[in-house]
PDB file of N, CA and C in Angstrom:
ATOM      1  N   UNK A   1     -45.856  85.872  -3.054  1.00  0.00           N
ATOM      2  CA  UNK A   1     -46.061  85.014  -1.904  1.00  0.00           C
ATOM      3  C   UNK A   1     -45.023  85.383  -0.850  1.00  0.00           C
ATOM      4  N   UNK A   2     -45.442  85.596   0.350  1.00  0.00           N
ATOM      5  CA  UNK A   2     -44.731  85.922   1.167  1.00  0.00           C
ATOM      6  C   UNK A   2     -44.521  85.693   2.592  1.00  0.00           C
ATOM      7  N   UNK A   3     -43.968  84.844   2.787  1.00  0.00           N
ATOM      8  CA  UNK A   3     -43.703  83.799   4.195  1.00  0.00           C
ATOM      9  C   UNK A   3     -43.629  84.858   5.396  1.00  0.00           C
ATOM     10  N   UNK A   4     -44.601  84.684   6.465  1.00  0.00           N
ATOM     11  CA  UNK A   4     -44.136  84.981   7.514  1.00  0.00           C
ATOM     12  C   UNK A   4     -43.222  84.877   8.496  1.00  0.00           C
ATOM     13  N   UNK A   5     -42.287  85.218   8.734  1.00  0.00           N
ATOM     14  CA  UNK A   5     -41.635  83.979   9.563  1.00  0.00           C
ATOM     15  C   UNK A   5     -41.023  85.423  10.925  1.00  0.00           C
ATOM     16  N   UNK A   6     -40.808  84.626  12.290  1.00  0.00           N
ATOM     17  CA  UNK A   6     -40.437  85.298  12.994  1.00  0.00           C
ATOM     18  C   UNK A   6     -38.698  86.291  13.160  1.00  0.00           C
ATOM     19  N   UNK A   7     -38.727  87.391  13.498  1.00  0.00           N
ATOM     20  CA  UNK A   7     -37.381  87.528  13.455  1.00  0.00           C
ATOM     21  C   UNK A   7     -36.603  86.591  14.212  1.00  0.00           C
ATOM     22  N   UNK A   8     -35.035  86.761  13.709  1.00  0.00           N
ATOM     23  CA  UNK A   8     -33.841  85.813  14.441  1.00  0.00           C
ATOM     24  C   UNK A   8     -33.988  85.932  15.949  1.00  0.00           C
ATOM     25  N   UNK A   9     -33.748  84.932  16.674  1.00  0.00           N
ATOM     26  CA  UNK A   9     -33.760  84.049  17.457  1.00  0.00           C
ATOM     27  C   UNK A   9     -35.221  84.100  18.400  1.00  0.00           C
ATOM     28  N   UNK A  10     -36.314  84.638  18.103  1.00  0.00           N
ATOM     29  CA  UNK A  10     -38.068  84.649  18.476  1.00  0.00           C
ATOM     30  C   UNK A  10     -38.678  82.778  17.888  1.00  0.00           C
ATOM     31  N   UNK A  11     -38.871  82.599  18.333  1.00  0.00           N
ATOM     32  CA  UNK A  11     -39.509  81.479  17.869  1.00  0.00           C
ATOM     33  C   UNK A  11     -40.953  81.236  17.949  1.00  0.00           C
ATOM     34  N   UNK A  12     -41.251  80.989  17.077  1.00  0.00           N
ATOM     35  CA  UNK A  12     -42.842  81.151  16.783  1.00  0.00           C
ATOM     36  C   UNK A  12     -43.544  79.954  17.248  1.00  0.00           C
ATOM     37  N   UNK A  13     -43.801  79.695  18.564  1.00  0.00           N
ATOM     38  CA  UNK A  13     -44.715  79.165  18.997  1.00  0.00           C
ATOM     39  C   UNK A  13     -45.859  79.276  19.227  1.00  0.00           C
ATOM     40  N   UNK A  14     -46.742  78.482  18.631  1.00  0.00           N
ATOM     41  CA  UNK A  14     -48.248  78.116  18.065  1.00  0.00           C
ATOM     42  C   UNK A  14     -48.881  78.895  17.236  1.00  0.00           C
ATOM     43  N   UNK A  15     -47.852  79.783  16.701  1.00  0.00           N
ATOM     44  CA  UNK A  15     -48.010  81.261  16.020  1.00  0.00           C
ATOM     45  C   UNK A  15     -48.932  80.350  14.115  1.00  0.00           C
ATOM     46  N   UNK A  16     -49.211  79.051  14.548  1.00  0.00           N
ATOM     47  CA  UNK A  16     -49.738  78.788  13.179  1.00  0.00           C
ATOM     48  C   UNK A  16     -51.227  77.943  13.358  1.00  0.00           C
ATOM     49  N   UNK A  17     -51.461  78.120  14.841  1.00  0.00           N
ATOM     50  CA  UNK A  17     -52.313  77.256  14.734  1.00  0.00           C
ATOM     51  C   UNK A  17     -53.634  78.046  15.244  1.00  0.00           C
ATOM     52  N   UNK A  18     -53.739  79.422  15.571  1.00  0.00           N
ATOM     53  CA  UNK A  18     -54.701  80.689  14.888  1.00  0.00           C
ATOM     54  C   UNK A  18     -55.665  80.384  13.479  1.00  0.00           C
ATOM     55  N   UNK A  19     -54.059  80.401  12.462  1.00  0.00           N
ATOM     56  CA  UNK A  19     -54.876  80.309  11.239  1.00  0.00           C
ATOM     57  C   UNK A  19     -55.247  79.204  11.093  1.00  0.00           C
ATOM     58  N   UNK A  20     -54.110  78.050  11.233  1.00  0.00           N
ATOM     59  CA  UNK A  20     -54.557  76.821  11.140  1.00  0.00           C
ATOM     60  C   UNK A  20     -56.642  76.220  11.085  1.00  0.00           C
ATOM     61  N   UNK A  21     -56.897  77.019  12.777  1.00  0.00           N
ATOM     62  CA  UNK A  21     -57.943  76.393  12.870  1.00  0.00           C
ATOM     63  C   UNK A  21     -58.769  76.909  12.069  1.00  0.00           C
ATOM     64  N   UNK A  22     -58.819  78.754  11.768  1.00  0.00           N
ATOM     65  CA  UNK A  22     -59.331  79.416  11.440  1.00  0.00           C
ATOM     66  C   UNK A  22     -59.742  78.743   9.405  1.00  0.00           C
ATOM     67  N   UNK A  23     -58.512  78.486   8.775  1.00  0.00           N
ATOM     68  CA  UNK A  23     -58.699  78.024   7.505  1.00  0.00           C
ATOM     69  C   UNK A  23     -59.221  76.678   7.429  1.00  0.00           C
ATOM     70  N   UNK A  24     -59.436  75.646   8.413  1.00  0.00           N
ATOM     71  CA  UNK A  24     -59.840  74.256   8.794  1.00  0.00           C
ATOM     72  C   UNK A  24     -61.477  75.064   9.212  1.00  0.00           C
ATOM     73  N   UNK A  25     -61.822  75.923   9.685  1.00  0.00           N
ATOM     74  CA  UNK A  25     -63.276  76.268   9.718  1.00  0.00           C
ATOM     75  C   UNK A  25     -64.002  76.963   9.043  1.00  0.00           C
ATOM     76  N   UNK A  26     -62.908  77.486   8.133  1.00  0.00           N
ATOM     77  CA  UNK A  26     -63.110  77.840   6.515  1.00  0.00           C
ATOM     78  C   UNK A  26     -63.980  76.659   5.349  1.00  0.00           C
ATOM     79  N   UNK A  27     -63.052  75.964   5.922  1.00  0.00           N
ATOM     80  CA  UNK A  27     -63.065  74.208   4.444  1.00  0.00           C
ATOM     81  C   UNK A  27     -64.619  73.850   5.233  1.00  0.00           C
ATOM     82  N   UNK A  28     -64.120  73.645   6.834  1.00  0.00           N
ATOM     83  CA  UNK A  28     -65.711  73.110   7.208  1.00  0.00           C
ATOM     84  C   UNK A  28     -66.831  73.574   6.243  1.00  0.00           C
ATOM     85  N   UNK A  29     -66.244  74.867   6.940  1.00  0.00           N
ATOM     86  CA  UNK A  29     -67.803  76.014   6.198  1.00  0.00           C
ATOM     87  C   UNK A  29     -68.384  75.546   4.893  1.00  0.00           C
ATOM     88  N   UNK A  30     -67.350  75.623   4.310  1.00  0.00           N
ATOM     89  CA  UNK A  30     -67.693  75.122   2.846  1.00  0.00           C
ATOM     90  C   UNK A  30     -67.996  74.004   2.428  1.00  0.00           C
ATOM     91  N   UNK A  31     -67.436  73.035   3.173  1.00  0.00           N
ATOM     92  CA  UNK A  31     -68.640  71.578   3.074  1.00  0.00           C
ATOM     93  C   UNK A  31     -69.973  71.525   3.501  1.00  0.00           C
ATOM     94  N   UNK A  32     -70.158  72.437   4.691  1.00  0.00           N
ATOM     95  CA  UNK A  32     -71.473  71.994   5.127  1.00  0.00           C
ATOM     96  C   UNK A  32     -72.592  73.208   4.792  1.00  0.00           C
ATOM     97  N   UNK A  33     -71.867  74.438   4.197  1.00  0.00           N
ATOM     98  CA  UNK A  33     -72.936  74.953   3.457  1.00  0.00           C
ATOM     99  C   UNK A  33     -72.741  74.928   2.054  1.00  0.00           C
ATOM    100  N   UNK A  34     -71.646  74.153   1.376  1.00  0.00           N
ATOM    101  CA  UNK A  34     -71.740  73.945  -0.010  1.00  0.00           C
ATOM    102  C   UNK A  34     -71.586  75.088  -0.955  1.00  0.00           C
ATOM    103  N   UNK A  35     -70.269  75.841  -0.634  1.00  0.00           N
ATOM    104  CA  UNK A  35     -70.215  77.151  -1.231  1.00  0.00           C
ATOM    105  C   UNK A  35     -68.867  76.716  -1.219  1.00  0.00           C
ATOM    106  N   UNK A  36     -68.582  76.756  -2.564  1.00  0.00           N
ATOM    107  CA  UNK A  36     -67.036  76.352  -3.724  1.00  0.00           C
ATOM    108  C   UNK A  36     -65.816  77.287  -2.573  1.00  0.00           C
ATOM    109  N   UNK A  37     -66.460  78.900  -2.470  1.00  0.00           N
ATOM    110  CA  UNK A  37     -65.695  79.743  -2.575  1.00  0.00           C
ATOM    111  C   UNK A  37     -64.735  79.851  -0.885  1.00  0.00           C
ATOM    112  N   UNK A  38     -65.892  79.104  -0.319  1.00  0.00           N
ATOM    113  CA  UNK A  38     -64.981  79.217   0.845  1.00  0.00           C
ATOM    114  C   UNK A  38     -64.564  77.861   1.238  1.00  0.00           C
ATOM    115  N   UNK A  39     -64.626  76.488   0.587  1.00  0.00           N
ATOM    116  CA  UNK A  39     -64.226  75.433   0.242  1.00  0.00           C
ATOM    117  C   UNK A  39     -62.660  75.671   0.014  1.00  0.00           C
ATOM    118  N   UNK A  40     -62.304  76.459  -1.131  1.00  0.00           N
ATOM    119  CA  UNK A  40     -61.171  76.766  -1.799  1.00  0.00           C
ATOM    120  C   UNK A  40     -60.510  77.744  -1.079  1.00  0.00           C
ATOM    121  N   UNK A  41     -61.025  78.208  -0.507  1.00  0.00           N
ATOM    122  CA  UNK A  41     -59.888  79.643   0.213  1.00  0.00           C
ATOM    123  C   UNK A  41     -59.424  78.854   1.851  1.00  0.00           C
ATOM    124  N   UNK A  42     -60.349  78.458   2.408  1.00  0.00           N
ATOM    125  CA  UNK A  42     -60.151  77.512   3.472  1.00  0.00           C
ATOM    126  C   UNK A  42     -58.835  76.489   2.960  1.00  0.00           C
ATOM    127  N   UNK A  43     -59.197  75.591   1.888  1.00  0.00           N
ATOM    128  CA  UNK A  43     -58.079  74.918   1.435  1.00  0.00           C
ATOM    129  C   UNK A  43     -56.461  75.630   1.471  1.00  0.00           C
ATOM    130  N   UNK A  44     -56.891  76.749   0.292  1.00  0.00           N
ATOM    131  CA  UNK A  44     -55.485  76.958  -0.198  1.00  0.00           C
ATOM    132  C   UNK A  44     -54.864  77.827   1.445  1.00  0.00           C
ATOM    133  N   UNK A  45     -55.506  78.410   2.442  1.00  0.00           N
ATOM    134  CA  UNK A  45     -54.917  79.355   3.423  1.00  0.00           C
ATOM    135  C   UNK A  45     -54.550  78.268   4.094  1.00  0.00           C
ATOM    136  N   UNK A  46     -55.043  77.177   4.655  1.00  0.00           N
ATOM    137  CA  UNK A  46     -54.446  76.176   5.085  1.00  0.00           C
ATOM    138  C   UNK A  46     -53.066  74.848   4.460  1.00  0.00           C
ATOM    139  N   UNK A  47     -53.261  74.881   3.415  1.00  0.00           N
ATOM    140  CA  UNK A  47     -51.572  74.736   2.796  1.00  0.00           C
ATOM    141  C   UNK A  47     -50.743  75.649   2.857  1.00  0.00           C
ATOM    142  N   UNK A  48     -51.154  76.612   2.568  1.00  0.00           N
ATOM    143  CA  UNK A  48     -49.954  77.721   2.493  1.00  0.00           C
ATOM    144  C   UNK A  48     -49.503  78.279   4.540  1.00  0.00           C
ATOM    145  N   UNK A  49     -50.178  77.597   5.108  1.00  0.00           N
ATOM    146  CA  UNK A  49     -50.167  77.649   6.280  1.00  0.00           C
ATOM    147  C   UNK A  49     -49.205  76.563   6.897  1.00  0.00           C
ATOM    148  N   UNK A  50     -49.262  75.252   6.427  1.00  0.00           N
ATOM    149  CA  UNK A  50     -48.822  74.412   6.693  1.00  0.00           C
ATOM    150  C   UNK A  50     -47.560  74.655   5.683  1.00  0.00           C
ATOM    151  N   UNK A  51     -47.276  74.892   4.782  1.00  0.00           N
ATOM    152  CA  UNK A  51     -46.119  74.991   3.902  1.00  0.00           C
ATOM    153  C   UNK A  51     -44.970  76.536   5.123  1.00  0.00           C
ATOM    154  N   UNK A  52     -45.766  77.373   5.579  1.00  0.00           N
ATOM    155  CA  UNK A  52     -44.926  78.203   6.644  1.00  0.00           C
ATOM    156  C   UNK A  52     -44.530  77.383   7.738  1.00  0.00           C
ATOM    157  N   UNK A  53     -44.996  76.729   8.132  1.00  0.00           N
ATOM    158  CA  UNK A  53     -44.944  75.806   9.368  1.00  0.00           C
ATOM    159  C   UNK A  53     -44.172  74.620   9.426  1.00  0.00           C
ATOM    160  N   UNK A  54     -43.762  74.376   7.938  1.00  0.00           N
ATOM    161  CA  UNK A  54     -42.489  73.978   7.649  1.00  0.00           C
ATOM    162  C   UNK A  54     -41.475  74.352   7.476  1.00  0.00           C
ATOM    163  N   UNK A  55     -41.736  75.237   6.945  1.00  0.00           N
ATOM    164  CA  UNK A  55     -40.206  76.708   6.727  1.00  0.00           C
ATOM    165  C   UNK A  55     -39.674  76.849   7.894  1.00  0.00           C
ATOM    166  N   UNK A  56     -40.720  77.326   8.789  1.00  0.00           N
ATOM    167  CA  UNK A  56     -40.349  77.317  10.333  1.00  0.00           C
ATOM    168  C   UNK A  56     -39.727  76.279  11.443  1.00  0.00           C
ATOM    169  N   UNK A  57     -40.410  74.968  11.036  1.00  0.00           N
ATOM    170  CA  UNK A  57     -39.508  73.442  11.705  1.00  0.00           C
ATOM    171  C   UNK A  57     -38.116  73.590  11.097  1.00  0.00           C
ATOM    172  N   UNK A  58     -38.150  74.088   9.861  1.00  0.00           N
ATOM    173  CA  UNK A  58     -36.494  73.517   9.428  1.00  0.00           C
ATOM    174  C   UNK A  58     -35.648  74.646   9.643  1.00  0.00           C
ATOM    175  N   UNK A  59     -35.760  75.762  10.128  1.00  0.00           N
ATOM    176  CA  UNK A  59     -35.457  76.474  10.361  1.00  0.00           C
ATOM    177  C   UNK A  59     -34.442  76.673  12.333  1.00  0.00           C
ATOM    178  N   UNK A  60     -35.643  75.904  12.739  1.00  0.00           N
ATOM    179  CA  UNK A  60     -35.786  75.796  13.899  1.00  0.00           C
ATOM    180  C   UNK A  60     -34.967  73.927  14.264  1.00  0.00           C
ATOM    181  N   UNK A  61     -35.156  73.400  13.950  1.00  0.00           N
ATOM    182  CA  UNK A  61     -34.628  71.583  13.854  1.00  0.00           C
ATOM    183  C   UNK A  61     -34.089  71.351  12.234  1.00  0.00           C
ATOM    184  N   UNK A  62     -33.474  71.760  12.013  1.00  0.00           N
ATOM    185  CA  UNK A  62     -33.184  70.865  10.637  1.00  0.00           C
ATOM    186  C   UNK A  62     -32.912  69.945  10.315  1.00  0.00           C
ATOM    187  N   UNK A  63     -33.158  68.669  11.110  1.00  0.00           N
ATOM    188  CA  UNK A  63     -33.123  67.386  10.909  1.00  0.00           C
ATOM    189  C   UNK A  63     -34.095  67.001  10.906  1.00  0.00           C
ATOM    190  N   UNK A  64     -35.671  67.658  11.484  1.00  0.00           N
ATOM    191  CA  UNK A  64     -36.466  67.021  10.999  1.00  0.00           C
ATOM    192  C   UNK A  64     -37.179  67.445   9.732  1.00  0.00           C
ATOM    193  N   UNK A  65     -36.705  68.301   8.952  1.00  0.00           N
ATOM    194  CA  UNK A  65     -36.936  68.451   7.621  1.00  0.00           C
ATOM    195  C   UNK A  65     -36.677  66.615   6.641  1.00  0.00           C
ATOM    196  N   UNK A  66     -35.244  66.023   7.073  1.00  0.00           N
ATOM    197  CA  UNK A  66     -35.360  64.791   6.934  1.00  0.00           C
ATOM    198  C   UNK A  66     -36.556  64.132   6.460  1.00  0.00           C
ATOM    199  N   UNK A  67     -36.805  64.060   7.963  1.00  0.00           N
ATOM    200  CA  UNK A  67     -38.045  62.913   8.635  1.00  0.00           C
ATOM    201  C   UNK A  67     -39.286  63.223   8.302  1.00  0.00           C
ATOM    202  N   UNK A  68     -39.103  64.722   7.923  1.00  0.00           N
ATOM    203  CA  UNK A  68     -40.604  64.741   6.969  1.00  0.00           C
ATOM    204  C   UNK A  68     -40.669  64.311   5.871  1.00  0.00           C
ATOM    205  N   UNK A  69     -39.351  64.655   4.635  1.00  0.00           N
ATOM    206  CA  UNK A  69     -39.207  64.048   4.032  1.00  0.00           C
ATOM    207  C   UNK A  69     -39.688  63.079   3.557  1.00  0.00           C
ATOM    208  N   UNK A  70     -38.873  61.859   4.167  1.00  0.00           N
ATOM    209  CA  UNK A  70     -39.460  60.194   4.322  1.00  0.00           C
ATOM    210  C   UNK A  70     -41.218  60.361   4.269  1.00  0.00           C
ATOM    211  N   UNK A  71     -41.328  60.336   5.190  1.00  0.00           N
ATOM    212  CA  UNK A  71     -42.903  60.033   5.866  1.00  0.00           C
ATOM    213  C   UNK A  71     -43.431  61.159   4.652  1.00  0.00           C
ATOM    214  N   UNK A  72     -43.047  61.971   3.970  1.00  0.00           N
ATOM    215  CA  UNK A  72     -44.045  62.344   2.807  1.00  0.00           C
ATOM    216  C   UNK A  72     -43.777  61.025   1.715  1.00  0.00           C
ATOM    217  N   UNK A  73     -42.833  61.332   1.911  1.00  0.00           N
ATOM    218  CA  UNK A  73     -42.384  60.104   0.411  1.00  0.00           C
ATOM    219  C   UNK A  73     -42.551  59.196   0.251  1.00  0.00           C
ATOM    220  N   UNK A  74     -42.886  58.143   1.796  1.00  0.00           N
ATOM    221  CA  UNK A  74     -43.528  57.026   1.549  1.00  0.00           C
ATOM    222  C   UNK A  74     -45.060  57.190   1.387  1.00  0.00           C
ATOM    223  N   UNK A  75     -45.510  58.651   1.938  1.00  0.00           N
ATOM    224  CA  UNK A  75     -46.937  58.514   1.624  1.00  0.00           C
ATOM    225  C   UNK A  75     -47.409  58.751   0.260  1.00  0.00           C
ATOM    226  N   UNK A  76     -46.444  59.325  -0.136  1.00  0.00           N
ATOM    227  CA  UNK A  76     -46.994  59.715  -1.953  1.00  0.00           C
ATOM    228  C   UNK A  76     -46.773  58.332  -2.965  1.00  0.00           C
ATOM    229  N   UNK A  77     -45.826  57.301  -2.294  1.00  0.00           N
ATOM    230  CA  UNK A  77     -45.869  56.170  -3.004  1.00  0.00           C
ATOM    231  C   UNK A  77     -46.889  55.378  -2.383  1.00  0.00           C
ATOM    232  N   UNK A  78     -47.589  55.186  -1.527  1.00  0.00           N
ATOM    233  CA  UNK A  78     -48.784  54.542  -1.039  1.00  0.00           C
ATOM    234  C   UNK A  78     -50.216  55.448  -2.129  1.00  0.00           C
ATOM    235  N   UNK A  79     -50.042  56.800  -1.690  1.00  0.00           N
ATOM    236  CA  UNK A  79     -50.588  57.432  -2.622  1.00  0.00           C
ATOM    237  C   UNK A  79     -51.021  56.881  -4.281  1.00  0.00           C
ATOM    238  N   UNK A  80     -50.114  57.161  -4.461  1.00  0.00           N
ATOM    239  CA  UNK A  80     -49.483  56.413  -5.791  1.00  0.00           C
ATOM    240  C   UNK A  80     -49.856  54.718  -6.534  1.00  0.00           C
ATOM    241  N   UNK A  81     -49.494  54.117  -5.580  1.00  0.00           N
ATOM    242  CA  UNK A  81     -49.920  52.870  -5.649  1.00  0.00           C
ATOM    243  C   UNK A  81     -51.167  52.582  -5.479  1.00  0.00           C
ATOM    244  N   UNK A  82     -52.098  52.925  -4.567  1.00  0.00           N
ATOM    245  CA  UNK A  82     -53.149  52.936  -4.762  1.00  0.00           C
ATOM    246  C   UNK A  82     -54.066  53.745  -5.814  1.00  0.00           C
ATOM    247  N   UNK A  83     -53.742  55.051  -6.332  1.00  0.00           N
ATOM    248  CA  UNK A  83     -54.322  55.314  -7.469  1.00  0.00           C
ATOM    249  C   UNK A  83     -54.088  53.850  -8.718  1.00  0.00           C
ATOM    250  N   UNK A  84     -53.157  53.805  -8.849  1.00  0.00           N
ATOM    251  CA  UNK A  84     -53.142  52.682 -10.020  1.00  0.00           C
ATOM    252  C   UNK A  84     -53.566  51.387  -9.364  1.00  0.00           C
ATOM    253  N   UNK A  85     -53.553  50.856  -8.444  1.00  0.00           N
ATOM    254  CA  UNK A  85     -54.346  49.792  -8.234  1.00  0.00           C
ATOM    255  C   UNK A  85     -55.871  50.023  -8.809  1.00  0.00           C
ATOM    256  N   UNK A  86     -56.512  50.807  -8.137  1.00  0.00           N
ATOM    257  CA  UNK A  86     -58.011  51.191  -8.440  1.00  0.00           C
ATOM    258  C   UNK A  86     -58.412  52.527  -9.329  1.00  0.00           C
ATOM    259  N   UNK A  87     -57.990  52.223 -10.097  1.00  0.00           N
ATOM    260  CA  UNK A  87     -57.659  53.903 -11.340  1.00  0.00           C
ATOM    261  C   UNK A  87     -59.665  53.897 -11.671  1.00  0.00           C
ATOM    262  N   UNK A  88     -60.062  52.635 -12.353  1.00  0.00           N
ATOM    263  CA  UNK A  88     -61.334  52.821 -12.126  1.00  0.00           C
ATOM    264  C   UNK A  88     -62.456  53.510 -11.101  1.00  0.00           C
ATOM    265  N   UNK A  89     -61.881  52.960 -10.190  1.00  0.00           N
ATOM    266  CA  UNK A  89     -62.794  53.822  -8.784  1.00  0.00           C
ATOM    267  C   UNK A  89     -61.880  55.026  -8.525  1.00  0.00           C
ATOM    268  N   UNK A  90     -61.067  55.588  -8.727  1.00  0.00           N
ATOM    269  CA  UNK A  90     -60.610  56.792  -8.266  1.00  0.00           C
ATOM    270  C   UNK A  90     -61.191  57.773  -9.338  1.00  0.00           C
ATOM    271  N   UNK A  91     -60.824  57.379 -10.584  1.00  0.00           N
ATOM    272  CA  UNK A  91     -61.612  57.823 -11.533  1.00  0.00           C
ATOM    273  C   UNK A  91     -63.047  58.208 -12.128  1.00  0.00           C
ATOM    274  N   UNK A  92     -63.530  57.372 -11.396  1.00  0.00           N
ATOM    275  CA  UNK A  92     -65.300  57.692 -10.930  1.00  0.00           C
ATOM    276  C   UNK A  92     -65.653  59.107  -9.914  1.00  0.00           C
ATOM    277  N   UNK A  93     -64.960  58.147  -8.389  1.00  0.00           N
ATOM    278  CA  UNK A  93     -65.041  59.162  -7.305  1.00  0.00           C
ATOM    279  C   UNK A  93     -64.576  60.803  -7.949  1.00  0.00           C
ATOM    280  N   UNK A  94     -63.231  60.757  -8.830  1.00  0.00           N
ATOM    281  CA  UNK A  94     -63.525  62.386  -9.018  1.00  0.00           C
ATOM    282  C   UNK A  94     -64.041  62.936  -9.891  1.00  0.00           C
ATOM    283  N   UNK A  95     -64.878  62.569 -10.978  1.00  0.00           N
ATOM    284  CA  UNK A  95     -66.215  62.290 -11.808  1.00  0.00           C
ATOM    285  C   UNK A  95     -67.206  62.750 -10.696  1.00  0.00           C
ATOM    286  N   UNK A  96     -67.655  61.899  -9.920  1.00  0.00           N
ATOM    287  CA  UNK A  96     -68.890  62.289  -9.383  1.00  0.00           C
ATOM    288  C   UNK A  96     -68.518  63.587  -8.418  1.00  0.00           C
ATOM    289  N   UNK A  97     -67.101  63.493  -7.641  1.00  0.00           N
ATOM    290  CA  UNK A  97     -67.009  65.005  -6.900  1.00  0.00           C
ATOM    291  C   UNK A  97     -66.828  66.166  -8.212  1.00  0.00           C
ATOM    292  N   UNK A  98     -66.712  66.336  -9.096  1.00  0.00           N
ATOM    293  CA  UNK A  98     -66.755  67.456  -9.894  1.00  0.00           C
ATOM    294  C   UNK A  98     -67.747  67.587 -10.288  1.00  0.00           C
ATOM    295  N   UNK A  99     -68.409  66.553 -10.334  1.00  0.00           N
ATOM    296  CA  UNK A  99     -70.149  66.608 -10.897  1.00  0.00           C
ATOM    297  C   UNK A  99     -70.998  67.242  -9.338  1.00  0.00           C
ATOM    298  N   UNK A 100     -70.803  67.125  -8.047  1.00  0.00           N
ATOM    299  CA  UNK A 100     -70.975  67.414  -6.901  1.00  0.00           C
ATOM    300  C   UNK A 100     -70.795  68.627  -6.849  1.00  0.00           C
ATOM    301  N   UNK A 101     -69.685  69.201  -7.404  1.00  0.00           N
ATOM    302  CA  UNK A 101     -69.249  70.513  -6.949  1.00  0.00           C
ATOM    303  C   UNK A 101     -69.670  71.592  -7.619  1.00  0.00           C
ATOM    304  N   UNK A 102     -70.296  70.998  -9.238  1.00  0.00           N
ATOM    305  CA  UNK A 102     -70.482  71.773  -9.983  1.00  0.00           C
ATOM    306  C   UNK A 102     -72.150  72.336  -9.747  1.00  0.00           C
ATOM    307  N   UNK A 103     -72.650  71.840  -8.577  1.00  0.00           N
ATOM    308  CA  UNK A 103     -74.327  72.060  -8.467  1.00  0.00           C
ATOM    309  C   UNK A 103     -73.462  73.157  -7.281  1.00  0.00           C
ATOM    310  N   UNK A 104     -72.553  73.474  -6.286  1.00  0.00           N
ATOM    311  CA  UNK A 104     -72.668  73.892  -5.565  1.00  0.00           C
ATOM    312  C   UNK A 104     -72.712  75.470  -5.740  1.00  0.00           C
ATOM    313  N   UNK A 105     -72.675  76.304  -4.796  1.00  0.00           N
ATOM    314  CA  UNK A 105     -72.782  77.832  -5.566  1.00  0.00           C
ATOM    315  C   UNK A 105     -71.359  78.231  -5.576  1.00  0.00           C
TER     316      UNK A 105
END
């Protein structure tokens, strides 16, 4: 795996949002013609997109590495909390999306 990142002192402005859209019209693709393969590559190029694009903020501001921080961490305990509130219905919903996905090509 191998991070792009700009040389010292270049700063990579909007230099992520090319792929960004490009792997976001990937995932489209793959929802609306129902093909696993570009579902999943859309996905994973767009995390690993957004995971550079963090490398790059903290690189660039390192204080808001912080503040992402937080605001992840309270979202994974909202996250969190709501899986176990409704473990039944979450537990269904990804039942029926694997059962969904498994008709797709």
């Amino acid at each position: 795996l191998v991070l792009m990142l700009p040389p010292a002192g270049l700063p990579a402005r909007g230099g992520g949002l090319p792929v960004g859209a490009i792997a976001l019209g990937a995932t489209a693709a793959g929802l609306l013609l129902r093909i696993r393969a570009l579902l999943y590559v859309g996905t994973v190029v767009f995390a690993l997109n957004a995971l550079n694009q963090l490398v790059v903020l903290n690189a660039a501001f390192p204080f808001i590495k912080w503040v992402v921080g937080i605001v992840v961490g309270i979202a994974l305990i909202w996250i969190a909390a709501d899986v176990e509130r409704r473990r039944d219905q979450w537990l269904q919903l990804t039942q029926n999306w694997g059962q969904d996905l498994d008709v797709w090509q």
